[in-house]
Structures are given as structure tokens and as C-alpha cells.
PDB file of N, CA and C in Angstrom:
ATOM      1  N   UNK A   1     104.748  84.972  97.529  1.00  0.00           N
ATOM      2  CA  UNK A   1     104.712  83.636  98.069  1.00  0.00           C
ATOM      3  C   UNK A   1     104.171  82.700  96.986  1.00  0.00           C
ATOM      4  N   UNK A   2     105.029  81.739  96.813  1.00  0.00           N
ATOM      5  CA  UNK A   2     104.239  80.632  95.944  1.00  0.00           C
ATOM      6  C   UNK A   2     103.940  79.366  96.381  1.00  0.00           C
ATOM      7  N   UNK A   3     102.605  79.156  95.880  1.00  0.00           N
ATOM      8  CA  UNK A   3     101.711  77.600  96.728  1.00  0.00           C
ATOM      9  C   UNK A   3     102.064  76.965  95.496  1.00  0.00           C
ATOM     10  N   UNK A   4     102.185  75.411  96.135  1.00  0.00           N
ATOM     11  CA  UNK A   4     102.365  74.371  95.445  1.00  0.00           C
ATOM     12  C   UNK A   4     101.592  73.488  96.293  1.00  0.00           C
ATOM     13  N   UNK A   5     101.302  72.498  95.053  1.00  0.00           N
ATOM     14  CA  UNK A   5     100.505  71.432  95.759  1.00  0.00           C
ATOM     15  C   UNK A   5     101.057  70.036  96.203  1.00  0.00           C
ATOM     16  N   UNK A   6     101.084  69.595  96.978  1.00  0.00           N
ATOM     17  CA  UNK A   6     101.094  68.600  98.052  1.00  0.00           C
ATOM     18  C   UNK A   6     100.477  67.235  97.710  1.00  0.00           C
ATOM     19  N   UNK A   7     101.048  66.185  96.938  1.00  0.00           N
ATOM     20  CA  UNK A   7      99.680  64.990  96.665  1.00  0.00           C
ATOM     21  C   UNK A   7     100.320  64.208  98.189  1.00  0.00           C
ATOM     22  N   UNK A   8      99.571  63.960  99.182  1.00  0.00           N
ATOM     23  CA  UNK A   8      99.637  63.050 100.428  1.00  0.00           C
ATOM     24  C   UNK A   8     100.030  61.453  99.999  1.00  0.00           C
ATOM     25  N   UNK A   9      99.191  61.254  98.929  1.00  0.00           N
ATOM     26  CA  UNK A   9      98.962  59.783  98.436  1.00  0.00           C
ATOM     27  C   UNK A   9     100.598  59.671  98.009  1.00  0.00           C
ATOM     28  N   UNK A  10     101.179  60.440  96.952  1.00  0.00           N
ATOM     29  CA  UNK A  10     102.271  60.042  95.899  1.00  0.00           C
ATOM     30  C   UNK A  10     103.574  60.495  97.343  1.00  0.00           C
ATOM     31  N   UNK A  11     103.326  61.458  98.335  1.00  0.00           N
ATOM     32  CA  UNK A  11     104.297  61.554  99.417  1.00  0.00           C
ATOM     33  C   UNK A  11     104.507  60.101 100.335  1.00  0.00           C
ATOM     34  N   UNK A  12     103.408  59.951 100.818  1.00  0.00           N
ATOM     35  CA  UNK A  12     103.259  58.597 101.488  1.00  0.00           C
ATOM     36  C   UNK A  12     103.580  57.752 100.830  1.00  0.00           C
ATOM     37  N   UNK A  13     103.459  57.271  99.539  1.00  0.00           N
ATOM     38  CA  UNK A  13     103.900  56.077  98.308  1.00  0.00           C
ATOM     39  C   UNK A  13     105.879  56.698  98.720  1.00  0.00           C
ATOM     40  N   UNK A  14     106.218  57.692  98.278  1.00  0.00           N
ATOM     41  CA  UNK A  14     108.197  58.031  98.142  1.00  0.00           C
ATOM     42  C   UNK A  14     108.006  58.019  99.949  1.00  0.00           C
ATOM     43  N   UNK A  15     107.317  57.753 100.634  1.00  0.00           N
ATOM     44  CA  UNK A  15     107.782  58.040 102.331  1.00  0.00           C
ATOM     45  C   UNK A  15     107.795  56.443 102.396  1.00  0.00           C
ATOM     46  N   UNK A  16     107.184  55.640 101.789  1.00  0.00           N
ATOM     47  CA  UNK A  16     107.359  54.293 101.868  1.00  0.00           C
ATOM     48  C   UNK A  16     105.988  53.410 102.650  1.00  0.00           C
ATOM     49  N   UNK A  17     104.905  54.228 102.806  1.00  0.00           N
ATOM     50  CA  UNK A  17     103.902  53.701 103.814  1.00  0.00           C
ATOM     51  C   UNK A  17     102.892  53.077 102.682  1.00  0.00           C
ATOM     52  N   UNK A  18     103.040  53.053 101.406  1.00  0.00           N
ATOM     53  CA  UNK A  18     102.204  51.771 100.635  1.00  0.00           C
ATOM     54  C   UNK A  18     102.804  52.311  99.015  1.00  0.00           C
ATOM     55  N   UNK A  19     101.706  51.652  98.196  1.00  0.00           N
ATOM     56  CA  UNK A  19     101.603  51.466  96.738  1.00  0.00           C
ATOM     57  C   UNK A  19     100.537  52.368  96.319  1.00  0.00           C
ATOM     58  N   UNK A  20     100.617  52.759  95.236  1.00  0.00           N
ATOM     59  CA  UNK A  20      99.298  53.657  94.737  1.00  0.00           C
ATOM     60  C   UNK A  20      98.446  52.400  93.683  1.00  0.00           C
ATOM     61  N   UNK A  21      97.413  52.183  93.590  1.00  0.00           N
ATOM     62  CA  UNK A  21      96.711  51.510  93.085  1.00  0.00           C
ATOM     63  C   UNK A  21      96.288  51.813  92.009  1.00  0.00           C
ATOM     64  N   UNK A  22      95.186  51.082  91.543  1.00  0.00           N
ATOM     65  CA  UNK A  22      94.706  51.161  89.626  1.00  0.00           C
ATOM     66  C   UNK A  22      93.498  52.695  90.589  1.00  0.00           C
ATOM     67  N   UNK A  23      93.117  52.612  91.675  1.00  0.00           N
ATOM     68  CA  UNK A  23      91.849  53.751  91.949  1.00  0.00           C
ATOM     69  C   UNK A  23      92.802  54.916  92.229  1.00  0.00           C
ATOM     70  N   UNK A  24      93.942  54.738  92.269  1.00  0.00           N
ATOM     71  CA  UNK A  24      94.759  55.978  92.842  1.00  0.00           C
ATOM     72  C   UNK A  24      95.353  56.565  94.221  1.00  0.00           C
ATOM     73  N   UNK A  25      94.766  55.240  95.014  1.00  0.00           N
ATOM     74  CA  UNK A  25      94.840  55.752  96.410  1.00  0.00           C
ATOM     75  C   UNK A  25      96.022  54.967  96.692  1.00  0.00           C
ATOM     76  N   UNK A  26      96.530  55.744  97.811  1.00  0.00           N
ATOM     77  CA  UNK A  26      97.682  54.793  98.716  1.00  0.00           C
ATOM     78  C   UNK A  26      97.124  53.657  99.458  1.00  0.00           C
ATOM     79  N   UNK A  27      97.678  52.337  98.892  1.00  0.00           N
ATOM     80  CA  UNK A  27      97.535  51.144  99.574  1.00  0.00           C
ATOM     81  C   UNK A  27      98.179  50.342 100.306  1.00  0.00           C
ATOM     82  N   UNK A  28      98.286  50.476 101.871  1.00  0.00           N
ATOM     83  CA  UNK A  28      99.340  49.748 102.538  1.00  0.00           C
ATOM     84  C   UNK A  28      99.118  48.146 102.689  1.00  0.00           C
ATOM     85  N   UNK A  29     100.121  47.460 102.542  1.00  0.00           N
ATOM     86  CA  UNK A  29     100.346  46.279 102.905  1.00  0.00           C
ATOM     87  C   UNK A  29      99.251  45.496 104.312  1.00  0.00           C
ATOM     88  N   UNK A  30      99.345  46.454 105.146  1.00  0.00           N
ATOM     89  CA  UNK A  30      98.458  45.852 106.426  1.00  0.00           C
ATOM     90  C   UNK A  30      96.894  46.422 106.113  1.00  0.00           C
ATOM     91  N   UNK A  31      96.668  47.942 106.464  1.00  0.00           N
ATOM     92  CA  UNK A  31      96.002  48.835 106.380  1.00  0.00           C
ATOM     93  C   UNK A  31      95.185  48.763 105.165  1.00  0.00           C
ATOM     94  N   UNK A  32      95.263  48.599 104.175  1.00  0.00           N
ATOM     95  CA  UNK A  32      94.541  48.625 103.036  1.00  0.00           C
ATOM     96  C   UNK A  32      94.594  49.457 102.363  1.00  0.00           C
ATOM     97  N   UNK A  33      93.442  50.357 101.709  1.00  0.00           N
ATOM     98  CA  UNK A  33      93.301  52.152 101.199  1.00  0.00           C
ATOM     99  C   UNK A  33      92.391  52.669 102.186  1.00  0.00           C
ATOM    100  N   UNK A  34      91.746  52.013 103.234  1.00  0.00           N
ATOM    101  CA  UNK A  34      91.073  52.911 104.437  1.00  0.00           C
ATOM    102  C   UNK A  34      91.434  53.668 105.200  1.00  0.00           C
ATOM    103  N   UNK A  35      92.842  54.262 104.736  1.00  0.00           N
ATOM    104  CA  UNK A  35      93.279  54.978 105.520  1.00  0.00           C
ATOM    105  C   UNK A  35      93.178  56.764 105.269  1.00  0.00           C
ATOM    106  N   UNK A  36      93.394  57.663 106.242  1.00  0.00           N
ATOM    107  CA  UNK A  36      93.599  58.422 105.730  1.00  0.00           C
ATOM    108  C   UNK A  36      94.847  59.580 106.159  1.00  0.00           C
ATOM    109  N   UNK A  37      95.099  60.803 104.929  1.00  0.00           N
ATOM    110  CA  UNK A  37      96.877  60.871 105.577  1.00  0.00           C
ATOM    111  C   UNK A  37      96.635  62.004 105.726  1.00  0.00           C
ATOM    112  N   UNK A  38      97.811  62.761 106.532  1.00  0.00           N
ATOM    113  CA  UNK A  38      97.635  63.807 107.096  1.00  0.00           C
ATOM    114  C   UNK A  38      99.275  64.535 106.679  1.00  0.00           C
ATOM    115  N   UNK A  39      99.573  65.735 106.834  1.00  0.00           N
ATOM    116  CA  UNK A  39     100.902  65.836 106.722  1.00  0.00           C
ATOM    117  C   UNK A  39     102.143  67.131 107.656  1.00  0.00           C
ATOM    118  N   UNK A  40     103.122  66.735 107.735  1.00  0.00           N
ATOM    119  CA  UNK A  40     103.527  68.273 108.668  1.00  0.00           C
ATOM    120  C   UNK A  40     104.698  68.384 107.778  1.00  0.00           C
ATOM    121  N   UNK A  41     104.563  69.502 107.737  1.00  0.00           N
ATOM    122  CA  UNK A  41     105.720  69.994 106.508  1.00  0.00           C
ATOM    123  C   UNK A  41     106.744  70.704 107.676  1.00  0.00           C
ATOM    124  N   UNK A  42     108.180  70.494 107.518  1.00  0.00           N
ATOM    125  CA  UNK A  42     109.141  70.602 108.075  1.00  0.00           C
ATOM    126  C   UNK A  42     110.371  70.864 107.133  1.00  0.00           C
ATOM    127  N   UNK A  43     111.052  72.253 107.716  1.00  0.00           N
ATOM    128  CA  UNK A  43     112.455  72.484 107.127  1.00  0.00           C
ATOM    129  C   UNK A  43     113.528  71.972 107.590  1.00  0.00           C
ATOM    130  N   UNK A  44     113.501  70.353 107.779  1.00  0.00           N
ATOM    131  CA  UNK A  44     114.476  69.571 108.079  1.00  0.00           C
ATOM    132  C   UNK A  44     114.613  68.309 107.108  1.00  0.00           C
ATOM    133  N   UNK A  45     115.844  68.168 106.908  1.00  0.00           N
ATOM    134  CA  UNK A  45     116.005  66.824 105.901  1.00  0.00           C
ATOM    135  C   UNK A  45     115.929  65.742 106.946  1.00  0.00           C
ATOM    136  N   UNK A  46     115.292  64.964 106.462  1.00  0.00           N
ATOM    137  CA  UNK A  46     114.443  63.718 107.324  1.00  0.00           C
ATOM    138  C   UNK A  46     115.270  62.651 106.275  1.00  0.00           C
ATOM    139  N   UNK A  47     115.577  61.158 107.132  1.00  0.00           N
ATOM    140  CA  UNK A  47     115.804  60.084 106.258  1.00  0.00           C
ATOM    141  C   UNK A  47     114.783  59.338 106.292  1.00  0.00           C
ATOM    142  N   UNK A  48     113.857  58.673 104.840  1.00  0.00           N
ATOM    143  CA  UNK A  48     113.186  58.009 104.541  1.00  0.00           C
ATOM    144  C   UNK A  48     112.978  56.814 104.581  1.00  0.00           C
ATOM    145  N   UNK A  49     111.791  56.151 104.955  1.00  0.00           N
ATOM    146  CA  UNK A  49     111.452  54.007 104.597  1.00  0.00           C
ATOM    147  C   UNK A  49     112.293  54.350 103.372  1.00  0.00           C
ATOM    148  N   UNK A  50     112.547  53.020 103.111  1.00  0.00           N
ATOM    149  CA  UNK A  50     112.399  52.964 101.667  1.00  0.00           C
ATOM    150  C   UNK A  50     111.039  52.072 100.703  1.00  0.00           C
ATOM    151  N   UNK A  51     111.085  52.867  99.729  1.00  0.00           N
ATOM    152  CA  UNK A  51     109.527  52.539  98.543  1.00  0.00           C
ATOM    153  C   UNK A  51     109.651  50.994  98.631  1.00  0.00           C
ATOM    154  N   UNK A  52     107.977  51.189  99.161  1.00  0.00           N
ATOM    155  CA  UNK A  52     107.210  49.594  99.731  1.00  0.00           C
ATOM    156  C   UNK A  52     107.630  48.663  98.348  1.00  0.00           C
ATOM    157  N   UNK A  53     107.951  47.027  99.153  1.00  0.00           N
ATOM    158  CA  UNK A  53     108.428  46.505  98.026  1.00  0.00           C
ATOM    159  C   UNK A  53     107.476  45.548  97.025  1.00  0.00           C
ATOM    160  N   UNK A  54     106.269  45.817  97.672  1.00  0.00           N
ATOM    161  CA  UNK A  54     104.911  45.222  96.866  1.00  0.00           C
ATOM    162  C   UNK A  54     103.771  46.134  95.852  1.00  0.00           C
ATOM    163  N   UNK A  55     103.475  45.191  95.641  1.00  0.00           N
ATOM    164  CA  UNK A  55     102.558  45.638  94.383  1.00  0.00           C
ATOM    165  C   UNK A  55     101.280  45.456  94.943  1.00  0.00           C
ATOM    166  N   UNK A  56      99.883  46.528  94.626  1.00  0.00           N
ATOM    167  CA  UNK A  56      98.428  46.055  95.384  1.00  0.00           C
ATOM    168  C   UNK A  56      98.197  45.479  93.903  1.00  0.00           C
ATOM    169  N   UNK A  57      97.904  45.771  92.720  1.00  0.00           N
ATOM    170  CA  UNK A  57      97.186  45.374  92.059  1.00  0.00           C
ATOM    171  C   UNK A  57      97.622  44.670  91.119  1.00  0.00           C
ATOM    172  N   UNK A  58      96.399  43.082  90.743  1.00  0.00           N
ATOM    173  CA  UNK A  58      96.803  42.570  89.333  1.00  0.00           C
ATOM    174  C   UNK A  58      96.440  43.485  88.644  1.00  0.00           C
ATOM    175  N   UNK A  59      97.067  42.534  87.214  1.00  0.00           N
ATOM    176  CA  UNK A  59      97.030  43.647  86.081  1.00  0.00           C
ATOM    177  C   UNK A  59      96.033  43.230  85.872  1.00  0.00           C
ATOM    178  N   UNK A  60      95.017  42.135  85.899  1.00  0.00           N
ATOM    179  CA  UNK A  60      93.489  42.132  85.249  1.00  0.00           C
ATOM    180  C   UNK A  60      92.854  42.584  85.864  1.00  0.00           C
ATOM    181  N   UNK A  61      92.808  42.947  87.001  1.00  0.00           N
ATOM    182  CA  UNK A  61      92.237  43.678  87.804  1.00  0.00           C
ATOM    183  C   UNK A  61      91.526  45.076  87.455  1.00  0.00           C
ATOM    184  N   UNK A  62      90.163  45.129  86.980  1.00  0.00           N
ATOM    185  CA  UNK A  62      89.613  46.162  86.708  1.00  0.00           C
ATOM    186  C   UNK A  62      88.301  46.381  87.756  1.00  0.00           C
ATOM    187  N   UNK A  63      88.174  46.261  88.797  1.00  0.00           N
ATOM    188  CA  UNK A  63      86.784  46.034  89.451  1.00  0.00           C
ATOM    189  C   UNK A  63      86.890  47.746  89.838  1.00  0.00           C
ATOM    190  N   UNK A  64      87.897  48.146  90.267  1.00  0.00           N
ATOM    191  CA  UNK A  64      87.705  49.840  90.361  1.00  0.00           C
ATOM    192  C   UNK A  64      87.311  50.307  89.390  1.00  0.00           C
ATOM    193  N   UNK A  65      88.032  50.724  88.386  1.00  0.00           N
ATOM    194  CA  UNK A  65      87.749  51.092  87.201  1.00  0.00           C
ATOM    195  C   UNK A  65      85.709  50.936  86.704  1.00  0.00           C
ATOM    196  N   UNK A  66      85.930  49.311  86.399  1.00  0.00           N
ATOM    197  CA  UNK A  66      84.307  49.680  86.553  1.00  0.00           C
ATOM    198  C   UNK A  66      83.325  49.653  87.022  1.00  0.00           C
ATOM    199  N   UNK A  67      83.713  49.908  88.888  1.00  0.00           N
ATOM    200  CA  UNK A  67      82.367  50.113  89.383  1.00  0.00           C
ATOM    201  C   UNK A  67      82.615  51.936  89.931  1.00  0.00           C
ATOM    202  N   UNK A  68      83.190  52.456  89.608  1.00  0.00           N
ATOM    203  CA  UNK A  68      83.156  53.687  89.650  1.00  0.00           C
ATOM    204  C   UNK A  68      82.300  55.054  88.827  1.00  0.00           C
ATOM    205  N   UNK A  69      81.052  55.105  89.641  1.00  0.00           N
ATOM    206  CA  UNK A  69      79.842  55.605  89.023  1.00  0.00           C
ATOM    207  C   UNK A  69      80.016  57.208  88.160  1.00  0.00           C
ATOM    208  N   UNK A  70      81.082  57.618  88.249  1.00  0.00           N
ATOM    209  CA  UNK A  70      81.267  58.996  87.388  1.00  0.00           C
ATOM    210  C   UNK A  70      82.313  58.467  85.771  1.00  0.00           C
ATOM    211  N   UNK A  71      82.987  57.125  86.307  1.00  0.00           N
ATOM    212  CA  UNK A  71      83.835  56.515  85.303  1.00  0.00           C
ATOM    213  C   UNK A  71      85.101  57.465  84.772  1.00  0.00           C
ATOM    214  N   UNK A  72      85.301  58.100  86.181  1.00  0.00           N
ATOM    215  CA  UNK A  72      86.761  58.650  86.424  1.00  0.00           C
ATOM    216  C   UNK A  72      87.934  57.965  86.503  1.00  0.00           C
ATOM    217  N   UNK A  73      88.008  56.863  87.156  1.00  0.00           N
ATOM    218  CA  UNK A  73      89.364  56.542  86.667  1.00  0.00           C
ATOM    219  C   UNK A  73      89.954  55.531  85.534  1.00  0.00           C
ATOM    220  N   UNK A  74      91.073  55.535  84.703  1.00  0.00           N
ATOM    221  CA  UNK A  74      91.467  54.678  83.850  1.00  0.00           C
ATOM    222  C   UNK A  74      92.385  53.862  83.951  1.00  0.00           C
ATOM    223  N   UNK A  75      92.996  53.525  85.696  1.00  0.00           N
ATOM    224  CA  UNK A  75      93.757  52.494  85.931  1.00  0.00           C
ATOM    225  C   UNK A  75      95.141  53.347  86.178  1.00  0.00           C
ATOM    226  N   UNK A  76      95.350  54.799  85.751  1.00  0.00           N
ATOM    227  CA  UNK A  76      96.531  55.755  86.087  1.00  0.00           C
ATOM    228  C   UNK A  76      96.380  56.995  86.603  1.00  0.00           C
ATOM    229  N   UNK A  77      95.055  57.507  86.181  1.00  0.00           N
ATOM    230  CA  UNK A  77      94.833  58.700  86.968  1.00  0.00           C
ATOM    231  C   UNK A  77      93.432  58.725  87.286  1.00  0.00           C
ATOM    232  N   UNK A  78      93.057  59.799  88.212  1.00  0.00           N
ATOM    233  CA  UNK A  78      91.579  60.085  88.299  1.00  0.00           C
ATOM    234  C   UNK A  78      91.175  61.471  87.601  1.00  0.00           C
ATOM    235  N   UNK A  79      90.243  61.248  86.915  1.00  0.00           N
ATOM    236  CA  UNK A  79      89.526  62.483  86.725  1.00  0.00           C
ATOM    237  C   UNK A  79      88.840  63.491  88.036  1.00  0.00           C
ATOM    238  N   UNK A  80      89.278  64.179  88.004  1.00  0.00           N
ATOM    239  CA  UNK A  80      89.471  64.758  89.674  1.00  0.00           C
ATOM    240  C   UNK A  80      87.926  65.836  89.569  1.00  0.00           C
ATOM    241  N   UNK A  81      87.763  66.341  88.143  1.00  0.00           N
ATOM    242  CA  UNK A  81      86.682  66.851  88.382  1.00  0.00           C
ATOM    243  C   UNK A  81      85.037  66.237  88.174  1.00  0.00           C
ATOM    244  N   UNK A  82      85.325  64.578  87.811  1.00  0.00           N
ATOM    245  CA  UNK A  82      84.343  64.289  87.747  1.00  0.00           C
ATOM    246  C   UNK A  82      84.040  63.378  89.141  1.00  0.00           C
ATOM    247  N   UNK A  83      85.135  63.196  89.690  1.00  0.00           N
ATOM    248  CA  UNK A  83      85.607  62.668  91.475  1.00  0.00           C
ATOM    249  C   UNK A  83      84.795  63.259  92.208  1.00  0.00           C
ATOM    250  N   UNK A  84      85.922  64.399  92.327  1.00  0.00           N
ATOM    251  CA  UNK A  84      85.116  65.278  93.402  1.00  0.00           C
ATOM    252  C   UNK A  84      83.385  65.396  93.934  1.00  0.00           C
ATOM    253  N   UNK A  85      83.023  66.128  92.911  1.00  0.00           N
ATOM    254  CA  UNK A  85      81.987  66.399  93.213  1.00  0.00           C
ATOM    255  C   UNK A  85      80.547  65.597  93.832  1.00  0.00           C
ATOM    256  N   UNK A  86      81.169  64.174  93.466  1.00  0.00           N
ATOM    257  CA  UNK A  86      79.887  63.373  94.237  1.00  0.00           C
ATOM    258  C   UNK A  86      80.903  62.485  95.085  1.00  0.00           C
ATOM    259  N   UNK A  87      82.322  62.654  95.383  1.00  0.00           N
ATOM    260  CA  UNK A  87      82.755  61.966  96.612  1.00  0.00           C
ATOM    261  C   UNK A  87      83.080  62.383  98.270  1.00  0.00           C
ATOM    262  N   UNK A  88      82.698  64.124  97.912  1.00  0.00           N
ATOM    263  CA  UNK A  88      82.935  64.377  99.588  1.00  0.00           C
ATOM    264  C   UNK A  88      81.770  65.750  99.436  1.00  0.00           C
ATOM    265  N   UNK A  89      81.451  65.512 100.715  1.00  0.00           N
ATOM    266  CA  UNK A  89      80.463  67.081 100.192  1.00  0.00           C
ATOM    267  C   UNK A  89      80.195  67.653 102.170  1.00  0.00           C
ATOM    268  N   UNK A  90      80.330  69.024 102.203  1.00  0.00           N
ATOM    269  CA  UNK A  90      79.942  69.737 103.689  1.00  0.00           C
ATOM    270  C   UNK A  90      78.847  69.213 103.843  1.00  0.00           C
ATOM    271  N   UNK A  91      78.702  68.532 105.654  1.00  0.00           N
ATOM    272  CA  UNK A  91      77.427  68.827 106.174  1.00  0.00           C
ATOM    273  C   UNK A  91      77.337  70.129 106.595  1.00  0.00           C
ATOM    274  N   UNK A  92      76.082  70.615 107.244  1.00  0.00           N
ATOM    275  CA  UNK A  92      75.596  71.316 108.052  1.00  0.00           C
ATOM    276  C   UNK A  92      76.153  71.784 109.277  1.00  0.00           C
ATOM    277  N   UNK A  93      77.408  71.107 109.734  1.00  0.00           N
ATOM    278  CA  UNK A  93      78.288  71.907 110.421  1.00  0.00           C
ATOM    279  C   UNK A  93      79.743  72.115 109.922  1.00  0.00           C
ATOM    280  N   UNK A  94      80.125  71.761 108.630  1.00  0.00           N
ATOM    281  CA  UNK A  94      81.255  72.529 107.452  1.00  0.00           C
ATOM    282  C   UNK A  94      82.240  71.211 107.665  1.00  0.00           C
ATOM    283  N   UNK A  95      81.982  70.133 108.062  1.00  0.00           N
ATOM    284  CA  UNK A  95      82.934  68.934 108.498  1.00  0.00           C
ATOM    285  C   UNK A  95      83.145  68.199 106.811  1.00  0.00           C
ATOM    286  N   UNK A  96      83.697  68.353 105.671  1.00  0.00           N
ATOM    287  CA  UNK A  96      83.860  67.390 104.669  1.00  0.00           C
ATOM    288  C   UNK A  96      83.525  65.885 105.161  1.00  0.00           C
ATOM    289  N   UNK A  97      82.656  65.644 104.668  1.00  0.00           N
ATOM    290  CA  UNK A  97      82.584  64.132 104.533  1.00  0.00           C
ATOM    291  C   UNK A  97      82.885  63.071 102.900  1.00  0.00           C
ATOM    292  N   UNK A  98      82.969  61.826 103.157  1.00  0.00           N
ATOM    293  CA  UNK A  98      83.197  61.034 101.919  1.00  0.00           C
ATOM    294  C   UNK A  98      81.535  60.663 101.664  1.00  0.00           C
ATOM    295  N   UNK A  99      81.118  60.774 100.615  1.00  0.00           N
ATOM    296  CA  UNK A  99      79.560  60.320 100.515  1.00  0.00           C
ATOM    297  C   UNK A  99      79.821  59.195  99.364  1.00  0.00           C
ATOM    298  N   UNK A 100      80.955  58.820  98.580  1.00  0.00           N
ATOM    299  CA  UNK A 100      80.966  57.744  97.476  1.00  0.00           C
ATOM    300  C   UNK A 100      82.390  57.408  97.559  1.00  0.00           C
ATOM    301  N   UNK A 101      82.590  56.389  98.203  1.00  0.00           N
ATOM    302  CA  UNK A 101      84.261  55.779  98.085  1.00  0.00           C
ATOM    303  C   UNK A 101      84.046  53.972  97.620  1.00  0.00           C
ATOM    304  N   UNK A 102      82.902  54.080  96.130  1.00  0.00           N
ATOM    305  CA  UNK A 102      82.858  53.001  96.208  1.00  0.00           C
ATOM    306  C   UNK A 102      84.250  52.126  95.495  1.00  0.00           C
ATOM    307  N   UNK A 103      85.516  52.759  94.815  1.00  0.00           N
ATOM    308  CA  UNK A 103      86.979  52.052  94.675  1.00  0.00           C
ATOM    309  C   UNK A 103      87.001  51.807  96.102  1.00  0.00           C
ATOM    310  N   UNK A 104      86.960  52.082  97.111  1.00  0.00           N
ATOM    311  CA  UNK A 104      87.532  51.667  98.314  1.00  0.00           C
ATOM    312  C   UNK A 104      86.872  50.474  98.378  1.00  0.00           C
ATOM    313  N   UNK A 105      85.499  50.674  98.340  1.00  0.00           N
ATOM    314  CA  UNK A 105      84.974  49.433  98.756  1.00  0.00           C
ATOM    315  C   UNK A 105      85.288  48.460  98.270  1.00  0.00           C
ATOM    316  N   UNK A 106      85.134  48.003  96.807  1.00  0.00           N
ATOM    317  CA  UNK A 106      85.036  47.234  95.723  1.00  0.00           C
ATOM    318  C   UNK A 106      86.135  46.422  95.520  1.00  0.00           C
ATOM    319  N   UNK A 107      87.617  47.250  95.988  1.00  0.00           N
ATOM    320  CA  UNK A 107      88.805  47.132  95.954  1.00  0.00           C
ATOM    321  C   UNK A 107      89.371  45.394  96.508  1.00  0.00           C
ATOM    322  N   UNK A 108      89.614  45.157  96.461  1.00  0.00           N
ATOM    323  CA  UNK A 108      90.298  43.041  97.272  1.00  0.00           C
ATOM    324  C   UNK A 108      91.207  43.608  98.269  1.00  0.00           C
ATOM    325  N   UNK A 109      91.329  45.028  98.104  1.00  0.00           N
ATOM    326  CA  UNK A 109      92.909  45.080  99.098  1.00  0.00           C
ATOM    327  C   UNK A 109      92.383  46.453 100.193  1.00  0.00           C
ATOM    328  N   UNK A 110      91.185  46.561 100.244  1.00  0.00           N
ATOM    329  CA  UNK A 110      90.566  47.972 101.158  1.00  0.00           C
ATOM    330  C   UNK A 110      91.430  47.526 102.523  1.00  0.00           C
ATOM    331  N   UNK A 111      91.314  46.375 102.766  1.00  0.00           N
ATOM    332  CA  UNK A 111      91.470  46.168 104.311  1.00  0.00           C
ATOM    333  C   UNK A 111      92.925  45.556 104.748  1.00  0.00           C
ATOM    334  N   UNK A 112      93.889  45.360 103.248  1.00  0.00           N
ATOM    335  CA  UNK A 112      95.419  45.141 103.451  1.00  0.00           C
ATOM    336  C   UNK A 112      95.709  44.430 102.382  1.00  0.00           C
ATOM    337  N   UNK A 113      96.590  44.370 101.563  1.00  0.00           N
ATOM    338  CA  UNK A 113      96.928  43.242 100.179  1.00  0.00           C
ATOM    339  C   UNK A 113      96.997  42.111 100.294  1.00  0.00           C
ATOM    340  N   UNK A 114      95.585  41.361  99.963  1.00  0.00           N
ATOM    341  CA  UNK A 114      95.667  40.113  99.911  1.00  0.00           C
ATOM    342  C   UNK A 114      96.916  39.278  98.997  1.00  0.00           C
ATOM    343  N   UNK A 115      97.511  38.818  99.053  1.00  0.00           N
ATOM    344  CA  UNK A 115      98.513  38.263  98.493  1.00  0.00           C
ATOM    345  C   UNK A 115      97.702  37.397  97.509  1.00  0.00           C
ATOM    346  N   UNK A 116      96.541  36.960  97.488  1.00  0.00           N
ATOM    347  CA  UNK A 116      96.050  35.916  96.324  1.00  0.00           C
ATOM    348  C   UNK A 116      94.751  36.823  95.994  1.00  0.00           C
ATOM    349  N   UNK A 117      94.926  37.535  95.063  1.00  0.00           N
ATOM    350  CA  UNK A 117      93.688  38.431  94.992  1.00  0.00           C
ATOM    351  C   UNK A 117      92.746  37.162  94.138  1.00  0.00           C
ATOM    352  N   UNK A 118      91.762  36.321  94.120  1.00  0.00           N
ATOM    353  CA  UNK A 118      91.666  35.170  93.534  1.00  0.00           C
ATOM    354  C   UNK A 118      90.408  35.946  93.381  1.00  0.00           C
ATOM    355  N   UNK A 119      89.715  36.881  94.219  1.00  0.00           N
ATOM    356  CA  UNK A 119      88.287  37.792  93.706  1.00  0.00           C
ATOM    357  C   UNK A 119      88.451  38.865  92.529  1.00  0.00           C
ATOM    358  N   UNK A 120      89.706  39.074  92.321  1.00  0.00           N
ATOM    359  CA  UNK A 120      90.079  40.107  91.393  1.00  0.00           C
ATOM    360  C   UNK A 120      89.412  39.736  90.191  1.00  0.00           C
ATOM    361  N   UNK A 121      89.095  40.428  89.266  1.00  0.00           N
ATOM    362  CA  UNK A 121      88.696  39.911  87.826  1.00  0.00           C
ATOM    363  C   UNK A 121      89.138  41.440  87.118  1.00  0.00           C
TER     364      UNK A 121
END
């Protein structure tokens, strides 16, 4: 049997439900990047949205980039092992939690793409 991996974010971006951003996450038009995705894998050919026709981020837009306290991402990918480890961690009953999503926060478009990002810098 061979495993392959699954990115939710870059499926949802070709399924048509947002844009991937300078932090990496899927960003929908309404929704923002607060979302989160889930997936059911099926041996049926399905017809697709088609790829969202907006853009989340200016290009001067660096506020992810540098308020991101491990200084994982560079505007195209994340450093996944310097991510991880201080952005989700088990409580005490094995539930993953997010303990640092400060790109989400920081982001102009967490809560849906502002069309005038005029806070962007």
C-alpha cells in the first residue's frame, strides 16, 4: 500500500473554495483563513468550482512574514518544521490544539478579503 500526502489547503485552492496566501493558508473571499478543512476521499470523478478568481494578497504585503515568531515563512512556503512545533500541541485529553496562529491573526484578510487592504504594509 502506498500513502501519499493530501495538502487540504492546495485541494481546497484547485476545489475552488479560496486563494493560498503569502502565510500559506487557504483564504476565502467571505470566510477569511479562519477556517478549517476537512476532507472525504472518494472513488468518483466529481466536477469542480472553478479556481477562485481573486487574489488575498498585496504584493507589499509582508505583515505575515514578519510577525511570525519562528520566521518560517518567506511569502511561498512554510518551514513546516520550525511551524509545527510551537503552533499546535496535545492537551491532556489528546485533542490537538492551535497555541500560535499569529499569520492568522495579523493577516487584513483573517475574516474575508478586504478588497482595499489600506492596513497592509
Amino acid at each position: 500500500m502506498t500513502f501519499r500526502l493530501l495538502s487540504l489547503r492546495h485541494a481546497g485552492h484547485l476545489a475552488g473554495l479560496g486563494v493560498l496566501g503569502k502565510n500559506t493558508l487557504l483564504i476565502n473571499d467571505k470566510l477569511g483563513n479562519m477556517i478549517q478543512l476537512g476532507a472525504l476521499l472518494l472513488n468518483e470523478k466529481l466536477e469542480g468550482d472553478p479556481i477562485a478568481p481573486y487574489e488575498a494578497c498585496k504584493a507589499e504585503c509582508q505583515l505575515c512574514i514578519r510577525s511570525c515568531p519562528q520566521k518560517a515563512l518567506d511569502g511561498f512556503t512554510v518551514n513546516q518544521q520550525a511551524c509545527r512545533p510551537i503552533s499546535c500541541f496535545k492537551n491532556e485529553r489528546g485533542f490537538v490544539l492551535k497555541k500560535c496562529w499569529e499569520c492568522r491573526r495579523i493577516c487584513p484578510n483573517h475574516a474575508g478579503i478586504m478588497m482595499d487592504n489600506e492596513n497592509a504594509a
